[in-house]
N, C-alpha and C. Protein backbone atom coordinates (compact mmCIF):
# COMPACT_ATOMS: atom_id res chain seq x y z
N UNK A 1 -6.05 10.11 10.17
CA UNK A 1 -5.38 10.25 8.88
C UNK A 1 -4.19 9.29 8.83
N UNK A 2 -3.85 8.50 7.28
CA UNK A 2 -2.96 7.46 7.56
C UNK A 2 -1.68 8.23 7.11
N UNK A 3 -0.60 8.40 7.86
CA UNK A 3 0.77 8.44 7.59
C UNK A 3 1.25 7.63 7.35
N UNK A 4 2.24 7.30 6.11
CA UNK A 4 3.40 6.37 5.67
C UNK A 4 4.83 7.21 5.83
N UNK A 5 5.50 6.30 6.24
CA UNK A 5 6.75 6.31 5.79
C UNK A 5 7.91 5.38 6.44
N UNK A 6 9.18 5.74 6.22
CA UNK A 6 10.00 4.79 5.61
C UNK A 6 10.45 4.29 7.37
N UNK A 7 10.41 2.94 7.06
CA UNK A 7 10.60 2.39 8.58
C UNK A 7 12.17 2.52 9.16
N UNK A 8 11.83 3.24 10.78
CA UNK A 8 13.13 3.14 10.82
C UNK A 8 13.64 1.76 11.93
N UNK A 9 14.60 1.85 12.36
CA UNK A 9 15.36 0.70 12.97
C UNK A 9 14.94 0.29 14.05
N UNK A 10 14.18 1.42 14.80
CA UNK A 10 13.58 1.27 16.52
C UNK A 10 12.06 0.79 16.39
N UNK A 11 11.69 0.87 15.39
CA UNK A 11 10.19 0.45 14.83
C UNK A 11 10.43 -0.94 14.72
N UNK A 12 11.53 -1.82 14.35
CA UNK A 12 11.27 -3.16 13.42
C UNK A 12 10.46 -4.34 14.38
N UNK A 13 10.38 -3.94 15.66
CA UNK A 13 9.71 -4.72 16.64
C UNK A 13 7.99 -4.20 15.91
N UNK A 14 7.55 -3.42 15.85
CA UNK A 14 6.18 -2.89 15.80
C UNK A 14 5.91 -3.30 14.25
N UNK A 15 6.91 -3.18 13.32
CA UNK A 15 6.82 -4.22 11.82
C UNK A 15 6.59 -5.38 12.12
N UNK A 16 7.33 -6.04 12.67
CA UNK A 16 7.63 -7.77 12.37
C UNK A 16 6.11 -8.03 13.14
N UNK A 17 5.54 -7.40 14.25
CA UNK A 17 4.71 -7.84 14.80
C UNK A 17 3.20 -7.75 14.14
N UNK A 18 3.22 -6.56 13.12
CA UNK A 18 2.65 -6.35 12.45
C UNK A 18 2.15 -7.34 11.21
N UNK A 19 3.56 -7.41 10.75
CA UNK A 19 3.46 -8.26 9.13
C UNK A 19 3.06 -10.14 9.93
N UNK A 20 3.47 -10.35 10.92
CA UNK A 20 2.91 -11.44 11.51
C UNK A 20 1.29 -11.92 12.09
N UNK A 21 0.63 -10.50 12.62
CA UNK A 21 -0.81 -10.30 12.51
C UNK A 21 -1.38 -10.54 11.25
N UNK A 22 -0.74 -9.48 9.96
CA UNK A 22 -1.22 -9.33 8.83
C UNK A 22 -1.42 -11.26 8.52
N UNK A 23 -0.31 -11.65 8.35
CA UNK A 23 0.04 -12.90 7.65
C UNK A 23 -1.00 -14.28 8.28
N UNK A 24 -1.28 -13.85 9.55
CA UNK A 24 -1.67 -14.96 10.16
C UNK A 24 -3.13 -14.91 10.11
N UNK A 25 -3.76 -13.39 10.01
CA UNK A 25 -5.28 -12.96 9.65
C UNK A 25 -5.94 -13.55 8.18
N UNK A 26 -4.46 -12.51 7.31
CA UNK A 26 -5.53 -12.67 5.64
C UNK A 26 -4.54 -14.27 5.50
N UNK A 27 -3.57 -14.95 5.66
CA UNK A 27 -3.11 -15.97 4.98
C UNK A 27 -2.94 -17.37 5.35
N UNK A 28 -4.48 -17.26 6.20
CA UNK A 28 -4.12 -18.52 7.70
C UNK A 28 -4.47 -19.77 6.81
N UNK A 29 -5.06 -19.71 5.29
CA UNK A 29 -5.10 -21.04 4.42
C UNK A 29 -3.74 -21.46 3.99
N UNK A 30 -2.80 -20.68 3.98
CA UNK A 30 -1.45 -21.09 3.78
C UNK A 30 -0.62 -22.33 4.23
N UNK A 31 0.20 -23.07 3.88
CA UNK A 31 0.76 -24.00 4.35
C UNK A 31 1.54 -23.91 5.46
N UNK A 32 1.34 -24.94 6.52
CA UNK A 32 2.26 -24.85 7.84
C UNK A 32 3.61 -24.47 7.90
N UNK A 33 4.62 -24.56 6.71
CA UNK A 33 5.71 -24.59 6.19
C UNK A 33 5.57 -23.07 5.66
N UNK A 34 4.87 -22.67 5.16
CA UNK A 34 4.54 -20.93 4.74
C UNK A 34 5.08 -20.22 5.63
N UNK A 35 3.80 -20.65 6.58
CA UNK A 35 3.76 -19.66 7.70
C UNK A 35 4.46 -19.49 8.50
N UNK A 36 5.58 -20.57 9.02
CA UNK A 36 7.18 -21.03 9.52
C UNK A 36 8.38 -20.21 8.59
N UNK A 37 8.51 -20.03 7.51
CA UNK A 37 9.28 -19.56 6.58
C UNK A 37 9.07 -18.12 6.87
N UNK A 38 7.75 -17.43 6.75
CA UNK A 38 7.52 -16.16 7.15
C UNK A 38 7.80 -15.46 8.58
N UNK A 39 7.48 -16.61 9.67
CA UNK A 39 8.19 -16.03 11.15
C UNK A 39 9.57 -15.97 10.89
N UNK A 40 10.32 -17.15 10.46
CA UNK A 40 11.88 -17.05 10.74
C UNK A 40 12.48 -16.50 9.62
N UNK A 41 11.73 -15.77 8.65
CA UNK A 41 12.47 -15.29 7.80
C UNK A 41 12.71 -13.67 8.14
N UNK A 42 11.46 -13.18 8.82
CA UNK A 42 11.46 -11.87 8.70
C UNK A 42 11.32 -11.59 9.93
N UNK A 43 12.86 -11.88 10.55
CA UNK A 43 13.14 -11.73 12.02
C UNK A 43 13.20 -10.04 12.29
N UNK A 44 13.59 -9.24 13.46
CA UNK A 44 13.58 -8.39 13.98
C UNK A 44 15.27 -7.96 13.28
N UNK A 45 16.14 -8.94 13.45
CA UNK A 45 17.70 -9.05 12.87
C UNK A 45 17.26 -8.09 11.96
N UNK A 46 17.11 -8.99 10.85
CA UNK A 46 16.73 -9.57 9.65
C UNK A 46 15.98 -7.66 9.33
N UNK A 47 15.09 -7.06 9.24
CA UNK A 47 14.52 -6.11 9.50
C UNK A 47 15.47 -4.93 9.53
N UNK A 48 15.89 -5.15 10.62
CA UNK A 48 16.97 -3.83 11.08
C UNK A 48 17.80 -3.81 10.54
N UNK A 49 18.45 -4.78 9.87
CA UNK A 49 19.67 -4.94 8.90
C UNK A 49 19.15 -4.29 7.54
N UNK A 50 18.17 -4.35 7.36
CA UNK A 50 17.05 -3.72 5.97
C UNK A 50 16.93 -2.58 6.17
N UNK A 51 16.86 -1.85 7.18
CA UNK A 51 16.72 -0.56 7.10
C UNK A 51 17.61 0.40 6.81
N UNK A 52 18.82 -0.05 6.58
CA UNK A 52 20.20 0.29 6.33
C UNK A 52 20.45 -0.23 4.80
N UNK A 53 19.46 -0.85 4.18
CA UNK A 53 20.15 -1.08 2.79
C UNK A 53 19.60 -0.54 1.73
N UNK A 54 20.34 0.35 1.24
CA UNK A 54 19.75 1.77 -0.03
C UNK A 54 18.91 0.96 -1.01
N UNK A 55 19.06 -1.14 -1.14
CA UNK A 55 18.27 -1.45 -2.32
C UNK A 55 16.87 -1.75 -1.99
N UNK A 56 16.36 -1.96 -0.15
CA UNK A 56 15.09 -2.12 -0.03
C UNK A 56 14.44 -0.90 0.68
N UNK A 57 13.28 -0.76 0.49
CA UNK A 57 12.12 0.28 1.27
C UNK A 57 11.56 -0.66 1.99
N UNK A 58 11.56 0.18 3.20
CA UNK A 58 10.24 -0.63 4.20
C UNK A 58 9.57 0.10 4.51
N UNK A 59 8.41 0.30 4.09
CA UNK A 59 7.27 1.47 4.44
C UNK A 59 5.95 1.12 5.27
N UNK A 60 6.09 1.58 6.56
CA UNK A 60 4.57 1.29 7.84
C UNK A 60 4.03 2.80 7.62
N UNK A 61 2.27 2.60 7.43
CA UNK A 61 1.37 3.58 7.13
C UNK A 61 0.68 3.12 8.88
N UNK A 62 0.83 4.17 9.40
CA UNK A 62 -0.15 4.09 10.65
C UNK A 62 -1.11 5.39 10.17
N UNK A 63 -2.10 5.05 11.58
CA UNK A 63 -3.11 5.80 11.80
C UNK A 63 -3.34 6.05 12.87
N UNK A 64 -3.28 7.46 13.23
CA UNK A 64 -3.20 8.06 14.64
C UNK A 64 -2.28 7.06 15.77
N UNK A 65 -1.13 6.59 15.42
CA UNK A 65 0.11 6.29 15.40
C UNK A 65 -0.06 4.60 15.58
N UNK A 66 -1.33 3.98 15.31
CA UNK A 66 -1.41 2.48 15.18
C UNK A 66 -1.09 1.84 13.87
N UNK A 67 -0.06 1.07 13.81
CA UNK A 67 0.14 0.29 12.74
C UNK A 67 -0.91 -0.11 11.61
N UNK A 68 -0.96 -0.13 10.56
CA UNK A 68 -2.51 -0.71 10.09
C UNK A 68 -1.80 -1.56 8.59
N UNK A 69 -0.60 -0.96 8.18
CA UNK A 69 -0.04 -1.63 6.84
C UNK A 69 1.26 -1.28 6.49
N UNK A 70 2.05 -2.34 5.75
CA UNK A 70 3.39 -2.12 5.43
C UNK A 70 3.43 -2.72 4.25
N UNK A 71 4.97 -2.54 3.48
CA UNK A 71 5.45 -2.68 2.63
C UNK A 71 6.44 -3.06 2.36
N UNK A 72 7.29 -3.85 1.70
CA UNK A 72 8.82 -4.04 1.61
C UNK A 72 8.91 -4.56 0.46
N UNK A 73 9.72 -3.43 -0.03
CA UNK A 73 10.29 -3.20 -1.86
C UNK A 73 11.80 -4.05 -1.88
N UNK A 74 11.96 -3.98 -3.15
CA UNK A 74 13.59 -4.00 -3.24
C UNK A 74 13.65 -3.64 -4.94
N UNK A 75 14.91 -3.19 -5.47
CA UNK A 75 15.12 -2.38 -6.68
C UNK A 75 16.23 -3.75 -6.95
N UNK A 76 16.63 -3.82 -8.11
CA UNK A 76 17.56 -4.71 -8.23
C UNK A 76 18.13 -3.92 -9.43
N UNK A 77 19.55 -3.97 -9.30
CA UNK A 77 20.87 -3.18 -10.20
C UNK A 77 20.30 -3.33 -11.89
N UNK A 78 19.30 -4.34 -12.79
CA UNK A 78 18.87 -4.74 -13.34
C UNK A 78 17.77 -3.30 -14.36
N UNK A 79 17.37 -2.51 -12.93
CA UNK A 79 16.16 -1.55 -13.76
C UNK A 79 14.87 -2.12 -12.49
N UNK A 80 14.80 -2.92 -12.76
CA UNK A 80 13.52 -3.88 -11.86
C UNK A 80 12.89 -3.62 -10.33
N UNK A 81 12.55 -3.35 -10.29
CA UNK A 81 12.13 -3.50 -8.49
C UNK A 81 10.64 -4.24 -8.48
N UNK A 82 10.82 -4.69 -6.97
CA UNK A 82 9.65 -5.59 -6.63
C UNK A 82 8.92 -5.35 -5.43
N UNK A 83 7.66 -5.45 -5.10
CA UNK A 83 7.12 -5.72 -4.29
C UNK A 83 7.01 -7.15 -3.37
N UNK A 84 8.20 -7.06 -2.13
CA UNK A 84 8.73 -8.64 -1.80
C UNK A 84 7.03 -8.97 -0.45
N UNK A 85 6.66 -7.52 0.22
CA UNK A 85 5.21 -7.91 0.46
C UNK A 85 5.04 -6.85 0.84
N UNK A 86 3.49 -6.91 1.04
CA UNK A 86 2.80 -5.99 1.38
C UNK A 86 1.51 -6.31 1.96
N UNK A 87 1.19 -5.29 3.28
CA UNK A 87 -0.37 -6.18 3.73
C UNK A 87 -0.87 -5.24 4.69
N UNK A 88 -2.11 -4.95 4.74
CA UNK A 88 -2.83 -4.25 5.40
C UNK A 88 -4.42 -4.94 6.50
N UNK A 89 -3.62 -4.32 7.61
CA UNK A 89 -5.03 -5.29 8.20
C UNK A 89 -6.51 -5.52 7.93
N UNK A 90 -7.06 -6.06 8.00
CA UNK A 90 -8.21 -6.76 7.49
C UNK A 90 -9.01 -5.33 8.20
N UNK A 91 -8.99 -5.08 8.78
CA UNK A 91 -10.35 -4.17 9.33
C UNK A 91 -9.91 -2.54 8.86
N UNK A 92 -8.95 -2.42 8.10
CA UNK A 92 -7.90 -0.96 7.08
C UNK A 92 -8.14 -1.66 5.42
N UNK A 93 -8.91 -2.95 5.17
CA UNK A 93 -9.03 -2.77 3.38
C UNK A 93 -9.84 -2.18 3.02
N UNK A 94 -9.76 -1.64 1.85
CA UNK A 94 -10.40 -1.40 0.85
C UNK A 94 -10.82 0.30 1.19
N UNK A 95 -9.99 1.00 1.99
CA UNK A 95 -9.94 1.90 2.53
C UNK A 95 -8.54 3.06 1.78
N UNK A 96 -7.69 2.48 1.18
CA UNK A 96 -6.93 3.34 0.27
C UNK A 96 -5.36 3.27 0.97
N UNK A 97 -4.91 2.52 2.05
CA UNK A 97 -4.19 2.49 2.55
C UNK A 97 -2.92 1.32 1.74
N UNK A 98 -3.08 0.46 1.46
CA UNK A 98 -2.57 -0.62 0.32
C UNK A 98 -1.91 0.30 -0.84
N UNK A 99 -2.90 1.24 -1.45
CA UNK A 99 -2.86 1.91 -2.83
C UNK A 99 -1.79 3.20 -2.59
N UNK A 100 -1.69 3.83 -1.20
CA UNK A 100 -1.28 4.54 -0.75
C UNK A 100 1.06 4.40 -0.66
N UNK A 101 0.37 3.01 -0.07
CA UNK A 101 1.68 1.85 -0.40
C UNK A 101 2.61 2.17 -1.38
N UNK A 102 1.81 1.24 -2.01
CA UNK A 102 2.21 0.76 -3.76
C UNK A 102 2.75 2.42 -4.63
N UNK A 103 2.28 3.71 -3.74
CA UNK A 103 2.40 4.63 -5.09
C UNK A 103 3.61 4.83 -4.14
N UNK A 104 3.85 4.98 -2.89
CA UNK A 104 5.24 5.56 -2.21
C UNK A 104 6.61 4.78 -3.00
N UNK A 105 6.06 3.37 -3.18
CA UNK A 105 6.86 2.56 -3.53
C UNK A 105 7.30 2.74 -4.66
N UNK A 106 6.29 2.67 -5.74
CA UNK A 106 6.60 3.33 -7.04
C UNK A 106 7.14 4.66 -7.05
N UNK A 107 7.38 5.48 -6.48
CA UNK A 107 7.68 7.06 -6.20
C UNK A 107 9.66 6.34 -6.04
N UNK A 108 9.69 5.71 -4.80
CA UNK A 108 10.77 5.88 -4.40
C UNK A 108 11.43 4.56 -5.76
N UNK A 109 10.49 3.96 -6.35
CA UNK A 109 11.64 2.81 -7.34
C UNK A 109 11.63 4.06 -8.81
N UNK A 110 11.17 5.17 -8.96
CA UNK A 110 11.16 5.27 -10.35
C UNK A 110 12.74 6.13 -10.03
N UNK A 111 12.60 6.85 -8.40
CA UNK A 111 13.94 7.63 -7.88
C UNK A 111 15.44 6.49 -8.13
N UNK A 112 15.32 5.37 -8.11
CA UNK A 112 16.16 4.13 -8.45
C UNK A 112 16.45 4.22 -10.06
N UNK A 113 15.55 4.78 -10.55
CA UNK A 113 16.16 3.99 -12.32
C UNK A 113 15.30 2.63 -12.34
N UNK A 114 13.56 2.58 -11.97
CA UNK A 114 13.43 1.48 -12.03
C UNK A 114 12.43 1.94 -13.77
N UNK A 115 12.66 0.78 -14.43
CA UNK A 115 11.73 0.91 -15.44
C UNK A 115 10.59 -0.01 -15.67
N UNK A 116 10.94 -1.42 -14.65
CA UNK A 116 9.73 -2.06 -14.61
C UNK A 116 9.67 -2.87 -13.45
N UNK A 117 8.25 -2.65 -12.96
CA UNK A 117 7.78 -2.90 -11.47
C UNK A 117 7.12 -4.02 -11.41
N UNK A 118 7.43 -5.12 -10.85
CA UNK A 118 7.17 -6.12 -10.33
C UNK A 118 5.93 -6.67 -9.42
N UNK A 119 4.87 -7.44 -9.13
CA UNK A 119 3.97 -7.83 -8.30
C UNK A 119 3.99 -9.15 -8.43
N UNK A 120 4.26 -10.31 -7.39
CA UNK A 120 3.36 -11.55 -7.33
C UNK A 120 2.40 -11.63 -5.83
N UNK A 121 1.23 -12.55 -6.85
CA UNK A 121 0.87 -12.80 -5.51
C UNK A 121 0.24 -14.22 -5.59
N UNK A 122 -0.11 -14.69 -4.59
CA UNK A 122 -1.04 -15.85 -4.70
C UNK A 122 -2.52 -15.64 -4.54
N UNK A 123 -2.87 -14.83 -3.87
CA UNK A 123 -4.20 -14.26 -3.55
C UNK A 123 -4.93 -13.70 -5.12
N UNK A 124 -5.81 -14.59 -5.80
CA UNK A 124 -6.45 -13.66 -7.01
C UNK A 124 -7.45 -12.67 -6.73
N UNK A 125 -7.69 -12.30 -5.67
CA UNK A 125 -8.50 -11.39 -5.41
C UNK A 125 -7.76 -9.93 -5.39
N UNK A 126 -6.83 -10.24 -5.09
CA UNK A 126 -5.76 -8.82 -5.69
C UNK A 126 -5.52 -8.60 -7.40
N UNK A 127 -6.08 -8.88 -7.92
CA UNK A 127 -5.71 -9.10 -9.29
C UNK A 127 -6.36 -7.84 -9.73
N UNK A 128 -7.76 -7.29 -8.95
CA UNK A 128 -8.53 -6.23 -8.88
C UNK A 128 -7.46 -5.22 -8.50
N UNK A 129 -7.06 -5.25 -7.60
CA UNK A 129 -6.44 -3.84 -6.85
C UNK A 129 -5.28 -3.16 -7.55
N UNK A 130 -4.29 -4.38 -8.03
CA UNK A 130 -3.16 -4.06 -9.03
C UNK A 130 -3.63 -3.53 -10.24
N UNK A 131 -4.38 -4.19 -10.43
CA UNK A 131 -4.85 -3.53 -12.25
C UNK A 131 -5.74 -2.22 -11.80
N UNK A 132 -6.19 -1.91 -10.67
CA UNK A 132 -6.82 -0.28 -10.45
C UNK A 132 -5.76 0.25 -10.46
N UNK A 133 -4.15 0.14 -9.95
CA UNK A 133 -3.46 0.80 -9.89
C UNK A 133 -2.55 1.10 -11.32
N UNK A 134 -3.04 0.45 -12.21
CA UNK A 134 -2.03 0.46 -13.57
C UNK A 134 -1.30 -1.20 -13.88
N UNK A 135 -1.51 -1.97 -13.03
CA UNK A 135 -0.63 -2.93 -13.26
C UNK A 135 -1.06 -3.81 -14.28
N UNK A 136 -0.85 -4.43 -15.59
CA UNK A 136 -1.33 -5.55 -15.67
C UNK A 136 -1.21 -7.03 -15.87
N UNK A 137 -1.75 -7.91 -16.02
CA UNK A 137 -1.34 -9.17 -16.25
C UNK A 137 -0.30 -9.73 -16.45
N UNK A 138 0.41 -10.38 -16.33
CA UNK A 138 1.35 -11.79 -16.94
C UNK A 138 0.91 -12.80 -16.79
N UNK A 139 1.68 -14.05 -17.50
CA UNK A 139 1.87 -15.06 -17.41
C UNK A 139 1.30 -15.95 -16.07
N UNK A 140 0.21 -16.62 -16.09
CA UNK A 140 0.53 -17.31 -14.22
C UNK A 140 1.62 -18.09 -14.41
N UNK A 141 1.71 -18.40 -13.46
CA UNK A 141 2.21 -19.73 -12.73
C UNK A 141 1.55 -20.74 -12.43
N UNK A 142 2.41 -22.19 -12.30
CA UNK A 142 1.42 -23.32 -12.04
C UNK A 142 1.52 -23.14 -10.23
N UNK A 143 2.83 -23.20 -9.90
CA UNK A 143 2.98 -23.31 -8.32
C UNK A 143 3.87 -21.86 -7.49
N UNK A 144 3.74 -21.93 -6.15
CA UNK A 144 4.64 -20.89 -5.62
C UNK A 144 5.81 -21.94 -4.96
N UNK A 145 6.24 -21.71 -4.43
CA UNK A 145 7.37 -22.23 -3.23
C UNK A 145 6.83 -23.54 -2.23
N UNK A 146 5.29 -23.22 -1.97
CA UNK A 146 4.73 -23.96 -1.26
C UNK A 146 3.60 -24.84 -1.91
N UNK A 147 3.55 -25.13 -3.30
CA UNK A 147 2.73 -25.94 -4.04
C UNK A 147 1.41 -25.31 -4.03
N UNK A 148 1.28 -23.99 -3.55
CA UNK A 148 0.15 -23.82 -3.49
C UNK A 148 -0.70 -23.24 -4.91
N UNK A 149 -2.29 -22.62 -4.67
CA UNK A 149 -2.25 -22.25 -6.53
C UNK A 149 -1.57 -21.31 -6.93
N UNK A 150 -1.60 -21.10 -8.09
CA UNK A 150 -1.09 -20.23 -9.19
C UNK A 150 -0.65 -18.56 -8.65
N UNK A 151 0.26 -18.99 -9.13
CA UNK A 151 0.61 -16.87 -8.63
C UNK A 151 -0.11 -16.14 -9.79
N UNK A 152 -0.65 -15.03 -9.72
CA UNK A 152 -0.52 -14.27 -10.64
C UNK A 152 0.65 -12.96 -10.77
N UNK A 153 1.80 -12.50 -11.98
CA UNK A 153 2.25 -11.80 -11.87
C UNK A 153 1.95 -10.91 -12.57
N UNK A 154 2.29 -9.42 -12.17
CA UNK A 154 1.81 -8.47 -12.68
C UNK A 154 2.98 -7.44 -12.40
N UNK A 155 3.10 -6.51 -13.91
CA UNK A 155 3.86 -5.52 -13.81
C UNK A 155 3.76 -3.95 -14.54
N UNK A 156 4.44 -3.01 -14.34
CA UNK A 156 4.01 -2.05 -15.08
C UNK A 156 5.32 -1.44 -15.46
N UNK A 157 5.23 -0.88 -16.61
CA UNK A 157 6.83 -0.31 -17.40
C UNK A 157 6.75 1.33 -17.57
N UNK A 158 7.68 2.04 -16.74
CA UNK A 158 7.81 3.04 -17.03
C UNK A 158 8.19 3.61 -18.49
N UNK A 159 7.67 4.52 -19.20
CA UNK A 159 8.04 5.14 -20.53
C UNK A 159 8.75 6.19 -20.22
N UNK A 160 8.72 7.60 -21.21
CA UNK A 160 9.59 8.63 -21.02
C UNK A 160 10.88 8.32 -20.95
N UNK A 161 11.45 9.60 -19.49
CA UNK A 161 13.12 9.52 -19.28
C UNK A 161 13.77 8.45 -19.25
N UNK A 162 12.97 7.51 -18.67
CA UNK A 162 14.00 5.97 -18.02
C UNK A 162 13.50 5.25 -19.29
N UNK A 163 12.58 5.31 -20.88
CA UNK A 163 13.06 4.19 -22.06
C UNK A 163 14.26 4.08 -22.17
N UNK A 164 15.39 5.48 -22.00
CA UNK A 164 16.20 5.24 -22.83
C UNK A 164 17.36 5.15 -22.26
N UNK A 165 17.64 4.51 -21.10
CA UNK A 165 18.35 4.93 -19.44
C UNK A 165 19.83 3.89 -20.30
N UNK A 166 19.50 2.61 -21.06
CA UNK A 166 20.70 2.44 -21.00
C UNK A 166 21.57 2.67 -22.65
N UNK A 167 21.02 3.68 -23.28
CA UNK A 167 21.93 3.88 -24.21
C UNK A 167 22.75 4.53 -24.29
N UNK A 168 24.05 3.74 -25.08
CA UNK A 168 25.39 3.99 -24.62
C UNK A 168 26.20 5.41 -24.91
């Protein structure tokens, strides 16, 4: 059975090593410069310093206590929160663990005051999974960071309590 939840500080070794499997499995078409940006960006530091900050979630879903997928949100003072990544190992897709993610995430951004939720990705084969979950379309993009193709972004807007969050 997959357990999620919120990563703590003694874990960020078993994250980073994780989101580095993930990255190097599903995103090994990526640019050499990608995949350099992603080791030294999302150091062990870097991590543990995150787990201490009320604006991001970092959420690892194991299974029978093996790593299999994570998450890392951030809310911005704005209303907004984003999905900065998310990834589940190749031999855990299409298995409910991703979707499992995305709703903790949404759970803990609507607890923020978020009213609209954020997705990019470069991968269009996710374009399926977001829109099962409610998300839909925007605008592409021509490039990401690394010239590579088109992002697609995708978002979804909370209604109800939080339409009317900022009237005065």
């Amino acid at each position: 059975m997959v357990k999620i939840s919120k990563l703590k500080e003694e874990e960020t070794g078993i994250f980073r090593k994780l989101l580095l499997k993930i990255f190097t499995e599903g995103f090994g078409d990526y640019p050499a410069v990608a995949q350099n940006y992603n080791k030294n960006y999302w150091s062990i530091e870097r991590l543990a310093q995150y787990t201490h900050k009320k604006n991001i979630l970092l959420l690892l879903a194991k299974d029978d206590s093996q790593p299999v997928g994570l998450l890392i949100g951030k809310y911005y003072s704005s209303g907004k929160s984003s999905i900065l990544w998310l990834g589940v190992l190749i031999t855990r897709r299409e298995k409910g663990v991703g979707g499992r993610l995305v709703e903790h995430w949404e759970r803990w951004a609507k607890n923020k005051g978020t009213y609209t939720l954020r997705v990019s990705t470069a991968n269009f084969q996710n374009e399926r999974f977001y829109t099962k979950l409610g998300f839909t379309k925007s605008p592409v993009l021509e490039n990401n960071d690394w010239g590579m193709k088109k992002l697609v972004f995708l978002k979804k807007q909370y209604d109800g309590e939080l339409k009317n969050r900022f009237k005065p």
